[in-house]
PDB file of N, CA and C in Angstrom:
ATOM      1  N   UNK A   1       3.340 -40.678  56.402  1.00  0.00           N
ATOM      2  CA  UNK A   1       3.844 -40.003  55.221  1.00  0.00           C
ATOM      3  C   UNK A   1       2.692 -39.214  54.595  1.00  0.00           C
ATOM      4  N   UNK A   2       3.086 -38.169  54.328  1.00  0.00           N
ATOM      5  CA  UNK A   2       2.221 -37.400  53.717  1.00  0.00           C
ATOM      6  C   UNK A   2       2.023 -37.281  52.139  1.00  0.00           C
ATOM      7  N   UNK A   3       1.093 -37.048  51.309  1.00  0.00           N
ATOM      8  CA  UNK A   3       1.253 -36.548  50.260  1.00  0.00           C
ATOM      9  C   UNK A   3       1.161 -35.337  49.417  1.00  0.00           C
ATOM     10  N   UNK A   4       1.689 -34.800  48.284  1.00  0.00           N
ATOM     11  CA  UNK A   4       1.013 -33.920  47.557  1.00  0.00           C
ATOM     12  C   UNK A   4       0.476 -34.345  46.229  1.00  0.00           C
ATOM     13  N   UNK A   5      -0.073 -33.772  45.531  1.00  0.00           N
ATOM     14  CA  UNK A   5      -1.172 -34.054  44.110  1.00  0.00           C
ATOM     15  C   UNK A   5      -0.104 -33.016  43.433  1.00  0.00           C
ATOM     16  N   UNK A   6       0.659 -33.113  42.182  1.00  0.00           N
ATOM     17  CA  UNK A   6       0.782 -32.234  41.317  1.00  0.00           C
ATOM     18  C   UNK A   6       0.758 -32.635  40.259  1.00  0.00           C
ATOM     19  N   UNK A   7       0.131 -31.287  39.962  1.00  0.00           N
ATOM     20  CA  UNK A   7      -0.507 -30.978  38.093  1.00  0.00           C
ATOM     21  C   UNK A   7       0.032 -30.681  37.249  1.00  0.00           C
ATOM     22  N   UNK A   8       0.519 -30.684  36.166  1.00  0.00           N
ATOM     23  CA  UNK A   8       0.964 -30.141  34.901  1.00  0.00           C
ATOM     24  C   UNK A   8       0.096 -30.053  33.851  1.00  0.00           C
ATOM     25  N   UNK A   9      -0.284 -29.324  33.398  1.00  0.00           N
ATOM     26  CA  UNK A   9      -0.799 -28.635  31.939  1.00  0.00           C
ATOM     27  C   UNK A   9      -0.226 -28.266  31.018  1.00  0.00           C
ATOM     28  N   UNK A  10       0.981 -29.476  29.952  1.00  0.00           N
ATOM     29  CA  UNK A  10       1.366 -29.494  29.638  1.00  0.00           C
ATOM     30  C   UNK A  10       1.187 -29.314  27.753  1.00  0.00           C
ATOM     31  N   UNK A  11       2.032 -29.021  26.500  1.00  0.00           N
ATOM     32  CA  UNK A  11       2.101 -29.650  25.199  1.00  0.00           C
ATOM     33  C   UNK A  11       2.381 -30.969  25.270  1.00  0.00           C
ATOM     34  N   UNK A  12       1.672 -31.624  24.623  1.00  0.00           N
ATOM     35  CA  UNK A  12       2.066 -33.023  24.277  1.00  0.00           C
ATOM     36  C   UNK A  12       3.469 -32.951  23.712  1.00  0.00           C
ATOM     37  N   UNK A  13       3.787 -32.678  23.144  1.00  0.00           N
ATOM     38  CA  UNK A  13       5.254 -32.593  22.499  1.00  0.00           C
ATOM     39  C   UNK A  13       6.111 -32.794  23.908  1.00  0.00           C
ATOM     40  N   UNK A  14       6.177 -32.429  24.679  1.00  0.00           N
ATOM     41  CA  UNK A  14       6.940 -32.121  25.934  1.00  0.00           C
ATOM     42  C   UNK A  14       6.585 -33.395  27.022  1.00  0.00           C
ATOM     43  N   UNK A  15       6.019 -34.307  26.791  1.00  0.00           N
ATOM     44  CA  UNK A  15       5.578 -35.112  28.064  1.00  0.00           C
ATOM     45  C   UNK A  15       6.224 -36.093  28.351  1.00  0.00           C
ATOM     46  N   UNK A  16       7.024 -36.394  27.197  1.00  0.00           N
ATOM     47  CA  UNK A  16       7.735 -37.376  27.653  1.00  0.00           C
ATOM     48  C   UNK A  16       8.903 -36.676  28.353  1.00  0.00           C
ATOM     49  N   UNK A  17       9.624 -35.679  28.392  1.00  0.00           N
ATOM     50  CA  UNK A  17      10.873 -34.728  28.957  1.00  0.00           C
ATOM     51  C   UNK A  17      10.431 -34.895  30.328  1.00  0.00           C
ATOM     52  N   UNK A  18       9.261 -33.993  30.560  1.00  0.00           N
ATOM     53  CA  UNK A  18       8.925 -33.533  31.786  1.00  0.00           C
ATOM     54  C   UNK A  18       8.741 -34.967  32.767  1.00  0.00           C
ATOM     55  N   UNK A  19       8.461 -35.947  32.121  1.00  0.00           N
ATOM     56  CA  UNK A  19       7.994 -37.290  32.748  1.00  0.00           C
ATOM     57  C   UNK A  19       9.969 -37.557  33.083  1.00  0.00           C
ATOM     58  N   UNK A  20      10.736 -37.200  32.614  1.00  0.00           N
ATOM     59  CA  UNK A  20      12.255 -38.046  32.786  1.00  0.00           C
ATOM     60  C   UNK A  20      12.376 -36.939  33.595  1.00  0.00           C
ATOM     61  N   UNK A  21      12.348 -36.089  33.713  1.00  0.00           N
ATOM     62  CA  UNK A  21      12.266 -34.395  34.508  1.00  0.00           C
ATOM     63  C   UNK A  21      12.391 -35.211  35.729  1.00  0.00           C
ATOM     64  N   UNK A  22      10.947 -35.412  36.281  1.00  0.00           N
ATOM     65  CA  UNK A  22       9.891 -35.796  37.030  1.00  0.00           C
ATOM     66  C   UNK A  22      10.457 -36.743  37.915  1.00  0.00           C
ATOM     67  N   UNK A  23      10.910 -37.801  37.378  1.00  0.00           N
ATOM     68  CA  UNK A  23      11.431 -38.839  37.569  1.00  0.00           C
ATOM     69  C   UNK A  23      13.247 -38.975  38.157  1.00  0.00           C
ATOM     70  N   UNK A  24      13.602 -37.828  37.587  1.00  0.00           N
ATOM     71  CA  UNK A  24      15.070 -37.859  37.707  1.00  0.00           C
ATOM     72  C   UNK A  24      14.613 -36.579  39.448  1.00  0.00           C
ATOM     73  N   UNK A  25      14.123 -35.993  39.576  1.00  0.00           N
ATOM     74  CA  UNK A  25      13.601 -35.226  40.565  1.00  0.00           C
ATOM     75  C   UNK A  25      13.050 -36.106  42.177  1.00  0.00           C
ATOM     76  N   UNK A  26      12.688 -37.016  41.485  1.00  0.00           N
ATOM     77  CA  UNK A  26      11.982 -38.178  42.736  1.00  0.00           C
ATOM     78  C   UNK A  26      10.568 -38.421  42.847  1.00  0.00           C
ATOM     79  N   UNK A  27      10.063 -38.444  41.349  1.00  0.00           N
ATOM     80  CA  UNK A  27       8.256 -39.010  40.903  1.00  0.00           C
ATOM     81  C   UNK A  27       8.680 -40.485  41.176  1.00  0.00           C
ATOM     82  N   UNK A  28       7.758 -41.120  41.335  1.00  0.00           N
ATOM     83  CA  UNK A  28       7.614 -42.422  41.006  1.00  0.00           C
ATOM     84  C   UNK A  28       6.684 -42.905  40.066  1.00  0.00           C
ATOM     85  N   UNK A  29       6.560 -41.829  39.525  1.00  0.00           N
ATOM     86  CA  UNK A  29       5.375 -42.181  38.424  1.00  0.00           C
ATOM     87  C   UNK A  29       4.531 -41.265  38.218  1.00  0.00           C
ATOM     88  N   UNK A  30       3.212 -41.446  37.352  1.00  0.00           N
ATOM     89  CA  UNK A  30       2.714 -40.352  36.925  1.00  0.00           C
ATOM     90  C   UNK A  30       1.034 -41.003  36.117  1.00  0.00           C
ATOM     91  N   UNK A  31       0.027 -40.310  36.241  1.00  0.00           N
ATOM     92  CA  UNK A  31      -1.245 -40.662  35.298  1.00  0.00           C
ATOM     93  C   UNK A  31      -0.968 -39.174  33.808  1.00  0.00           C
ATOM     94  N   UNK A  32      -0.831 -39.927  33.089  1.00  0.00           N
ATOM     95  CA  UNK A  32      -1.034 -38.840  32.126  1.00  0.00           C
ATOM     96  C   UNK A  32      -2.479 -39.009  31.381  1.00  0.00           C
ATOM     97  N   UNK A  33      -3.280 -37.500  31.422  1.00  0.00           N
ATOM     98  CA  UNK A  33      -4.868 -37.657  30.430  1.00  0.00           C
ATOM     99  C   UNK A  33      -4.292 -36.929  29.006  1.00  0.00           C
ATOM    100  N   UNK A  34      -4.558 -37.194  28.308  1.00  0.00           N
ATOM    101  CA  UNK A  34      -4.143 -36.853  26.798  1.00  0.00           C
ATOM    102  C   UNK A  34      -5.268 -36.327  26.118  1.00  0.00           C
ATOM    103  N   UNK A  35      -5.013 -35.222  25.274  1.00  0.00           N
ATOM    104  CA  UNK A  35      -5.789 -34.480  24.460  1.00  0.00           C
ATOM    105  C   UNK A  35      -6.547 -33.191  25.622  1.00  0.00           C
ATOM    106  N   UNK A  36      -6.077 -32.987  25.924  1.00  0.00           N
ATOM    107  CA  UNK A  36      -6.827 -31.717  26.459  1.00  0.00           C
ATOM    108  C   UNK A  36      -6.685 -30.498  26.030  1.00  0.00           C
ATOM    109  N   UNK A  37      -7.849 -29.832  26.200  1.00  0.00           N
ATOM    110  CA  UNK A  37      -7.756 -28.340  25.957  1.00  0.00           C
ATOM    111  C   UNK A  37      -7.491 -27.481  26.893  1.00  0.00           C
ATOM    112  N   UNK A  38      -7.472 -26.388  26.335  1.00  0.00           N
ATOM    113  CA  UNK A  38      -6.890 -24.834  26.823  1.00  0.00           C
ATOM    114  C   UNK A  38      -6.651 -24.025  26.442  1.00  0.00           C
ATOM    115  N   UNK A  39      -6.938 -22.364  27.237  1.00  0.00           N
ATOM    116  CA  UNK A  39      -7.011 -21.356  26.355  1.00  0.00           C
ATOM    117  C   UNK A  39      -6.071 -20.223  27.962  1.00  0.00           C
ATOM    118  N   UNK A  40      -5.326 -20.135  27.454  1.00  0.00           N
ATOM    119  CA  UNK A  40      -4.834 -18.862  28.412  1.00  0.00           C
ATOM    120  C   UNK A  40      -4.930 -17.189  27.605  1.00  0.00           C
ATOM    121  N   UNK A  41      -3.905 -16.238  27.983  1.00  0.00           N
ATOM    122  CA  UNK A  41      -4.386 -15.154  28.175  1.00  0.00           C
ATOM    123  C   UNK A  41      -4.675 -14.774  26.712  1.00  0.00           C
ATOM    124  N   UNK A  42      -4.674 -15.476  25.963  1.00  0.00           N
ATOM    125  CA  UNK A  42      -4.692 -15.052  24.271  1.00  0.00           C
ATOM    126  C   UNK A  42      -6.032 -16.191  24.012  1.00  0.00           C
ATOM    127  N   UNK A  43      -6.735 -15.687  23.448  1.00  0.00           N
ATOM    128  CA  UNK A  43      -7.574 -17.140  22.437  1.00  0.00           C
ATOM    129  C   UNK A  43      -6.962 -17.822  21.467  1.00  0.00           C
ATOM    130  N   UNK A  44      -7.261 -18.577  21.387  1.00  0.00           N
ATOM    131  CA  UNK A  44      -6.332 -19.682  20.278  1.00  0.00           C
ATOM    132  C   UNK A  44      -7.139 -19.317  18.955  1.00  0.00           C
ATOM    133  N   UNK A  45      -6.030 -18.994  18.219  1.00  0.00           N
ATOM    134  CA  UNK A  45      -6.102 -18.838  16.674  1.00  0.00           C
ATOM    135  C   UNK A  45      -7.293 -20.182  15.884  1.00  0.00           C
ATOM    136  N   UNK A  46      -7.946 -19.872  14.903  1.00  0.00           N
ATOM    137  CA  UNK A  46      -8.568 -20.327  14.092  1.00  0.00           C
ATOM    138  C   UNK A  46      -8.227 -20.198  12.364  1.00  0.00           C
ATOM    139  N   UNK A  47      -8.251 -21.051  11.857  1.00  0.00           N
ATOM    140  CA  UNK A  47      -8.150 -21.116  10.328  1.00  0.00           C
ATOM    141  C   UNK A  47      -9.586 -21.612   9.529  1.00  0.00           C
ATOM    142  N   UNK A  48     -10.449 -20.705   9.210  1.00  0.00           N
ATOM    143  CA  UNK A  48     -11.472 -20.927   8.685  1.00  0.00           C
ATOM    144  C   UNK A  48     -12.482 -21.841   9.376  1.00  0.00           C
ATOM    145  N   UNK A  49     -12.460 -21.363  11.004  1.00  0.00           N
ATOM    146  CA  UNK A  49     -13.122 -21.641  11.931  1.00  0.00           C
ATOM    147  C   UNK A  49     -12.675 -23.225  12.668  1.00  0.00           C
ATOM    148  N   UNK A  50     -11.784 -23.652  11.991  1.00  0.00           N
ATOM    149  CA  UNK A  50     -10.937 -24.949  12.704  1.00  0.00           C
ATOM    150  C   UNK A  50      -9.744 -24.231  13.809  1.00  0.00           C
ATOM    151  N   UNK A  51      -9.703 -25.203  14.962  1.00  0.00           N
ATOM    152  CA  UNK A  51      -8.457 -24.394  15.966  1.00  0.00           C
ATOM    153  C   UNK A  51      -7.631 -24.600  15.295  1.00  0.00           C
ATOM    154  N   UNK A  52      -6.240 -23.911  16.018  1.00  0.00           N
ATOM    155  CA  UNK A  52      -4.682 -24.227  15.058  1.00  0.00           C
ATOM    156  C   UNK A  52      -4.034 -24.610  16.558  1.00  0.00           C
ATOM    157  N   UNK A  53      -4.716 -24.416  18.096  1.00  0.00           N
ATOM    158  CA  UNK A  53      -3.931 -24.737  18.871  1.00  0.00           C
ATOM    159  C   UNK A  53      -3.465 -26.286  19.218  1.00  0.00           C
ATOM    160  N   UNK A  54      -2.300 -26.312  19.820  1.00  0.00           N
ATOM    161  CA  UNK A  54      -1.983 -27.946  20.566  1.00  0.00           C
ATOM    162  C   UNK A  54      -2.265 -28.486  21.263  1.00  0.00           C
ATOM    163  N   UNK A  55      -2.117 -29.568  20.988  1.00  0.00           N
ATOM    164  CA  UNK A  55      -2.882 -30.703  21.925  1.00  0.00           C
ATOM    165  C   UNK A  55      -2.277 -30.574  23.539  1.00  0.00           C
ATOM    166  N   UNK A  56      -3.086 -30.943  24.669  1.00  0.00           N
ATOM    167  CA  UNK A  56      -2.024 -30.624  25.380  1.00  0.00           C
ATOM    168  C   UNK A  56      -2.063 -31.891  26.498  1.00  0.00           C
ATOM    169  N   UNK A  57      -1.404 -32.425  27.704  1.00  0.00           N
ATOM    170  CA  UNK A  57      -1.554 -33.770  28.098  1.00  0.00           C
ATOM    171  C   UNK A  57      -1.421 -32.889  29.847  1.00  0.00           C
ATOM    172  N   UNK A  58      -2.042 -34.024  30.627  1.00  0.00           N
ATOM    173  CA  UNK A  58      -2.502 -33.365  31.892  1.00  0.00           C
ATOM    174  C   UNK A  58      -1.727 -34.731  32.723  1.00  0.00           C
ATOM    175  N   UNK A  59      -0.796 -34.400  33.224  1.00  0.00           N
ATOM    176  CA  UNK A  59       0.031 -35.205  33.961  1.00  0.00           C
ATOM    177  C   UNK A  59       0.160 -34.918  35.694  1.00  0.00           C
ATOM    178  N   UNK A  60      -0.821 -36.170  35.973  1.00  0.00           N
ATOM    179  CA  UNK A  60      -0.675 -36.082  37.775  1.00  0.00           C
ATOM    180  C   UNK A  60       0.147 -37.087  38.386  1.00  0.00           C
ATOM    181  N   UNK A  61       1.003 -36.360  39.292  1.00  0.00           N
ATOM    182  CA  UNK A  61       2.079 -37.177  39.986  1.00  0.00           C
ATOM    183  C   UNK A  61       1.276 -37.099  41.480  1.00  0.00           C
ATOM    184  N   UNK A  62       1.899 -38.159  42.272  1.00  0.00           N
ATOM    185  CA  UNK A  62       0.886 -38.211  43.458  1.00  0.00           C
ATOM    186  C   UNK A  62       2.333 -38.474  44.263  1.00  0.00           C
ATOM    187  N   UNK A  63       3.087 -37.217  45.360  1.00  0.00           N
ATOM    188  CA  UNK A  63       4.559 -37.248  45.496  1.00  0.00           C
ATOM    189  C   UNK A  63       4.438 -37.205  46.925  1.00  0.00           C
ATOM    190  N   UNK A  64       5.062 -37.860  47.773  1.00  0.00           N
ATOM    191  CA  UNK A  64       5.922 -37.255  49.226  1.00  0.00           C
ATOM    192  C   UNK A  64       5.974 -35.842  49.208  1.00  0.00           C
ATOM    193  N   UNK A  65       5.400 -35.065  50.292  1.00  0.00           N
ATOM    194  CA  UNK A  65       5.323 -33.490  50.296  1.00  0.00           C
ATOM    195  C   UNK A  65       6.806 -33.408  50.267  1.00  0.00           C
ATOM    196  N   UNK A  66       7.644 -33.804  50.916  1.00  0.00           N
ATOM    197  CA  UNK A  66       9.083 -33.059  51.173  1.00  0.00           C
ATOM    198  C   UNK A  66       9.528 -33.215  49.504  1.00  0.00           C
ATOM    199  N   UNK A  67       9.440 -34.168  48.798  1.00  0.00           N
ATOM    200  CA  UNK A  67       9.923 -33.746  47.177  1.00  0.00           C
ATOM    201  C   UNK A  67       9.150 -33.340  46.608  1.00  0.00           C
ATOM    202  N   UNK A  68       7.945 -32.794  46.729  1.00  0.00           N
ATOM    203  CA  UNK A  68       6.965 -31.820  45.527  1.00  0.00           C
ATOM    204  C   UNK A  68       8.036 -31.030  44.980  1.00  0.00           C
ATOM    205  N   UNK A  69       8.466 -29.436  45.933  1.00  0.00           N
ATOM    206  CA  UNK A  69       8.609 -28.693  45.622  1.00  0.00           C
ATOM    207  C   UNK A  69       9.817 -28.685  44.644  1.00  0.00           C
ATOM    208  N   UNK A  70      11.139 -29.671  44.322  1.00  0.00           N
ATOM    209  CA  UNK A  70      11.923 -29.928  43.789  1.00  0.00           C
ATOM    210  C   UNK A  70      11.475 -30.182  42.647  1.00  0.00           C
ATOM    211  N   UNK A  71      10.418 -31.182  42.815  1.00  0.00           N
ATOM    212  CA  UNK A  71       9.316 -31.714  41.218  1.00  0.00           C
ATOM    213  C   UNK A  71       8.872 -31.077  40.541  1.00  0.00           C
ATOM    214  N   UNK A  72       8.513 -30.174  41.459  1.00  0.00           N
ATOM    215  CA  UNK A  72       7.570 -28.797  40.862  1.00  0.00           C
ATOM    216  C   UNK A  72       8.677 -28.133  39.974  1.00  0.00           C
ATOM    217  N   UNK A  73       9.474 -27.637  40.724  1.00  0.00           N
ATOM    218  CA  UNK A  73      10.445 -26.625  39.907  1.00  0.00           C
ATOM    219  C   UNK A  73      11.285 -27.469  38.808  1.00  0.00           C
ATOM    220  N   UNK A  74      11.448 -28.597  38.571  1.00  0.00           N
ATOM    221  CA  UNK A  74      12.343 -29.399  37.526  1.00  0.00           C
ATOM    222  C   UNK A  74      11.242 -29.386  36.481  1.00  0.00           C
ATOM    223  N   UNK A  75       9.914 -29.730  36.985  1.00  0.00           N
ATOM    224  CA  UNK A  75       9.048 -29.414  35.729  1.00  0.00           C
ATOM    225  C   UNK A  75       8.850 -28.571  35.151  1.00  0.00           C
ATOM    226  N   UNK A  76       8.715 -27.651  35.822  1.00  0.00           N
ATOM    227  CA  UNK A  76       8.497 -26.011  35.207  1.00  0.00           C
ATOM    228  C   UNK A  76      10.099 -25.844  34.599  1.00  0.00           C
ATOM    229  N   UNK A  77      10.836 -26.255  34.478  1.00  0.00           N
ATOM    230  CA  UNK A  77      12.055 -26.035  33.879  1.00  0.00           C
ATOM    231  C   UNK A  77      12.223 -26.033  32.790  1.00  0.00           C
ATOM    232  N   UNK A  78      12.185 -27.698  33.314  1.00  0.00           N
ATOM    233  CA  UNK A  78      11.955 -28.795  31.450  1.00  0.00           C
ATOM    234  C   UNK A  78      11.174 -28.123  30.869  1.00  0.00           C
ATOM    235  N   UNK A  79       9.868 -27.838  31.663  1.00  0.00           N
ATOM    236  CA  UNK A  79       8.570 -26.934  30.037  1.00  0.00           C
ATOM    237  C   UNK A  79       8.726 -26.115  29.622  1.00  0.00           C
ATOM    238  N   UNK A  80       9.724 -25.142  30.114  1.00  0.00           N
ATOM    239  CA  UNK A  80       9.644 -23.588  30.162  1.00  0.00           C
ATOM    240  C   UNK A  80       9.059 -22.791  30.372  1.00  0.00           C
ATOM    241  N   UNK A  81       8.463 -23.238  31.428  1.00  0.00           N
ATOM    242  CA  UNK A  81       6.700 -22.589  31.705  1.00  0.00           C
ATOM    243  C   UNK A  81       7.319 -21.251  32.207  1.00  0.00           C
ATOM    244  N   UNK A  82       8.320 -20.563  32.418  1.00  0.00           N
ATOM    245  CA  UNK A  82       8.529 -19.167  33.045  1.00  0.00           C
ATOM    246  C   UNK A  82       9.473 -18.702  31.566  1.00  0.00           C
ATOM    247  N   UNK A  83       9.806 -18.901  31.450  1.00  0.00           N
ATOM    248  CA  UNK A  83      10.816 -18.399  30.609  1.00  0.00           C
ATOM    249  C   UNK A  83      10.157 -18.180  29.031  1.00  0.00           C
ATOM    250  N   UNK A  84       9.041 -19.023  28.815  1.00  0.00           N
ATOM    251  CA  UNK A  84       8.242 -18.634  27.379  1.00  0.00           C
ATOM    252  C   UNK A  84       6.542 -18.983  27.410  1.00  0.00           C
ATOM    253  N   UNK A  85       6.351 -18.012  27.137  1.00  0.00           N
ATOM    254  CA  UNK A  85       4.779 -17.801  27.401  1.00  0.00           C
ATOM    255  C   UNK A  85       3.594 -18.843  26.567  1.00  0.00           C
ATOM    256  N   UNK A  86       2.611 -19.141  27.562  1.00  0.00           N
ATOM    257  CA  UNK A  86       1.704 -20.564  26.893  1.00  0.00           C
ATOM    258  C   UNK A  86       2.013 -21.813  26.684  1.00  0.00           C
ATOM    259  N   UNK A  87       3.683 -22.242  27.621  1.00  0.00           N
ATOM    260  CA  UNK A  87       4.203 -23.300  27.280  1.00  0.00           C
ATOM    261  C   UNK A  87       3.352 -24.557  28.212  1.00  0.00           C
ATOM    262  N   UNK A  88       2.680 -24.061  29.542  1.00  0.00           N
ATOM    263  CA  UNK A  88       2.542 -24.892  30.273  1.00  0.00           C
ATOM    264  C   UNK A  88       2.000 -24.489  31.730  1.00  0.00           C
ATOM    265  N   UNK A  89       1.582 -25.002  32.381  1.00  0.00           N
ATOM    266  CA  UNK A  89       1.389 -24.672  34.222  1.00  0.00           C
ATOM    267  C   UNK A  89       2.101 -25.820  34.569  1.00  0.00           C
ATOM    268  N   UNK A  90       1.803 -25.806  35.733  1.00  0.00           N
ATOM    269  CA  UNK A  90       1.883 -26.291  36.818  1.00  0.00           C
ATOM    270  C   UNK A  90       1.600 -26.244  38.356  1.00  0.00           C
ATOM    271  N   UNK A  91       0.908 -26.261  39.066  1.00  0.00           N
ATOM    272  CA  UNK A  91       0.760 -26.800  40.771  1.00  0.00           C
ATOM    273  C   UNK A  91       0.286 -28.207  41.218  1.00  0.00           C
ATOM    274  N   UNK A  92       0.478 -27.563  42.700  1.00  0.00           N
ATOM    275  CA  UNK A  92       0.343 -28.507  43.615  1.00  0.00           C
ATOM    276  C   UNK A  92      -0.957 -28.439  44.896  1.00  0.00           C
ATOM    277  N   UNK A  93      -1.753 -29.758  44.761  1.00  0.00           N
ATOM    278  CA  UNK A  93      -2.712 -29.682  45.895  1.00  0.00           C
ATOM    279  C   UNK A  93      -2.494 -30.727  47.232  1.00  0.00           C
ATOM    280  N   UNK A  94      -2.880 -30.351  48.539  1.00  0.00           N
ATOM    281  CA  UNK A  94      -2.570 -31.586  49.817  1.00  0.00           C
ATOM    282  C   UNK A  94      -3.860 -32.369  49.331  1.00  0.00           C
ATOM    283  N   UNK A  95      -3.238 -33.070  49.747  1.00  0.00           N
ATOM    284  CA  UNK A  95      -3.695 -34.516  49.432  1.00  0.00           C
ATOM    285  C   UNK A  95      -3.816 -34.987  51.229  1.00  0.00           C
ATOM    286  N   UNK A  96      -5.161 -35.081  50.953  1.00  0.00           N
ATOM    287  CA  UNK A  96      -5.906 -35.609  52.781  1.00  0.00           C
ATOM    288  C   UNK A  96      -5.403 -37.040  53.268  1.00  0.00           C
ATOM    289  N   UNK A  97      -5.609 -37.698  52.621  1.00  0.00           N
ATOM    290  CA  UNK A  97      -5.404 -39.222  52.170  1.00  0.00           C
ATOM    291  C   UNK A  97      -5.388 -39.661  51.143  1.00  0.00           C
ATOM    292  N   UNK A  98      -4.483 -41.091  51.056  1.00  0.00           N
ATOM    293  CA  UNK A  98      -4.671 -41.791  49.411  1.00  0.00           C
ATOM    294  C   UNK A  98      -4.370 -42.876  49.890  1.00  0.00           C
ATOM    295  N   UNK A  99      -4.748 -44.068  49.238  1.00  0.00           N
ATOM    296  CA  UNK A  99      -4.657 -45.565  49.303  1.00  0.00           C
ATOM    297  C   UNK A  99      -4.081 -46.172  47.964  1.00  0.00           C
ATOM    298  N   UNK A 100      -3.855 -47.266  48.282  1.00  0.00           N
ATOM    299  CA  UNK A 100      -2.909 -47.989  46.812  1.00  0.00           C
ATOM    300  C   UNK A 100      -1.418 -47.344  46.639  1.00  0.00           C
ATOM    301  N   UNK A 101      -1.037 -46.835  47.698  1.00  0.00           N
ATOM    302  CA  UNK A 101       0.113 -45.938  47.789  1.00  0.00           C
ATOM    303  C   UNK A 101       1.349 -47.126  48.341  1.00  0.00           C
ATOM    304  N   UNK A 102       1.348 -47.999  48.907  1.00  0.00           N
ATOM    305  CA  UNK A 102       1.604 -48.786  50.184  1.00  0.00           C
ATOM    306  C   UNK A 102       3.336 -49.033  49.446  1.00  0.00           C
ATOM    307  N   UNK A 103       3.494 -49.566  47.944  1.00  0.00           N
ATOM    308  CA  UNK A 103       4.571 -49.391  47.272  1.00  0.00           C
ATOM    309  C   UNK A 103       6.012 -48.557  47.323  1.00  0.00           C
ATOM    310  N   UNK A 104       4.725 -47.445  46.939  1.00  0.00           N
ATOM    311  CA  UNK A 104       5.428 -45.670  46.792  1.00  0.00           C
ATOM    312  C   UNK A 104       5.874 -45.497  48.248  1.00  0.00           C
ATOM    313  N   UNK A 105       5.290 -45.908  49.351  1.00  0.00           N
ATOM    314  CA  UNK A 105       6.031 -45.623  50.735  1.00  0.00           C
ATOM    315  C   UNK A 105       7.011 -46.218  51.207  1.00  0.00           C
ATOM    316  N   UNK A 106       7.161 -47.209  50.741  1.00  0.00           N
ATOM    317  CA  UNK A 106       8.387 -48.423  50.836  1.00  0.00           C
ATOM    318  C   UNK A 106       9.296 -48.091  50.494  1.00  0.00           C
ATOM    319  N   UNK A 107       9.256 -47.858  48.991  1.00  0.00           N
ATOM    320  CA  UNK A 107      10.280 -47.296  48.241  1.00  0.00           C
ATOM    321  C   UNK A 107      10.822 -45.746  48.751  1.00  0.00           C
ATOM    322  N   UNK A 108       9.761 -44.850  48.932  1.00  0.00           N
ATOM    323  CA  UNK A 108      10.302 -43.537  49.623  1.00  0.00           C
ATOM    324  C   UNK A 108      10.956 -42.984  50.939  1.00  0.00           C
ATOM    325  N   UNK A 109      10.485 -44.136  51.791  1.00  0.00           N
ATOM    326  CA  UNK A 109      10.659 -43.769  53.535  1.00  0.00           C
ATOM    327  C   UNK A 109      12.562 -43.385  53.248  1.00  0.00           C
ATOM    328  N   UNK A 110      13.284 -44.956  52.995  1.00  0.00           N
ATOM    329  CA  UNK A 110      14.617 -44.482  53.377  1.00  0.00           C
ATOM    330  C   UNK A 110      14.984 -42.959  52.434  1.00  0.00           C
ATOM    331  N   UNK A 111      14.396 -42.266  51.267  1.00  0.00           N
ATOM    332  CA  UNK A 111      14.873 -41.240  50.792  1.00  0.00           C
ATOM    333  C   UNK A 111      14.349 -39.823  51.293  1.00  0.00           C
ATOM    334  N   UNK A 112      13.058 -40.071  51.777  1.00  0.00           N
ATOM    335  CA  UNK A 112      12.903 -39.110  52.874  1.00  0.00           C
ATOM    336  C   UNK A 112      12.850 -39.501  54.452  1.00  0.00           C
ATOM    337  N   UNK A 113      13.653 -40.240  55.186  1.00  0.00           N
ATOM    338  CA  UNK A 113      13.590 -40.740  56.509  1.00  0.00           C
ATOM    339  C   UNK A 113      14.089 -39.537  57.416  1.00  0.00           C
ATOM    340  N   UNK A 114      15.172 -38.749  56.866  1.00  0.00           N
ATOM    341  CA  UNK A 114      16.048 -37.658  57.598  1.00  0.00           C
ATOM    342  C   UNK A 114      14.793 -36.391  57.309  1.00  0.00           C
ATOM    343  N   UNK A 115      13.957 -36.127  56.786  1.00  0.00           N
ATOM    344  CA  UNK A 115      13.494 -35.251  56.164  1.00  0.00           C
ATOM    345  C   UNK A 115      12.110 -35.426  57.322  1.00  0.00           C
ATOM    346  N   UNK A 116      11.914 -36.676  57.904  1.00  0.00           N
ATOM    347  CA  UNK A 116      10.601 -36.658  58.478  1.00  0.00           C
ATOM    348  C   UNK A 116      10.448 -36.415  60.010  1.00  0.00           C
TER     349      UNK A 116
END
């Protein structure tokens, strides 16, 4: 079984959605890092030299390649990452190997068995 790594660069406001997104898509889970920054094609506004931008949360799913791409696109949905600007990213990296997985394969083989 293979894996993929995908990323989201998400608003905190939104992480819990994208996590039921995620999940209703075929995640089995997820590391979320909280408080992160970011600046895309605009600089983020200041108020008397304090930021005004949002917090934002960095959510890695570690997925069966054959359901990334479904994951991928349910996330970018939920965020609105196409449809309204600065809401969010998202990709995906191969993943060479991973261990501590042994669970996640158990549980996944019969839902991707036809797929492999």
């Amino acid at each position: 079984m293979h894996f993929k790594l995908l990323i989201a660069l998400i608003e905190d406001d939104r992480t819990d959605a994208v996590m039921d997104a995620a999940r209703e898509a075929g995640a089995t889970g997820a590391t979320i890092i909280s408080n992160a920054r970011g600046e895309g094609l605009k600089e983020a506004r200041t108020f008397f030299g304090l930021s005004l931008e949002t917090q934002r949360d960095v959510l890695l799913f570690l997925v069966e390649e054959h359901l990334s791409r479904p994951i991928l696109e349910k996330i970018a949905e939920v965020g609105e990452f196409e449809s309204k600007p600065g809401q969010g990213i998202a990709f995906q990296v191969d993943v060479e190997d991973a261990v501590g997985v042994t669970q996640q394969i158990r549980s996944l083989s019969p839902v991707v068995e036809d797929k492999l």
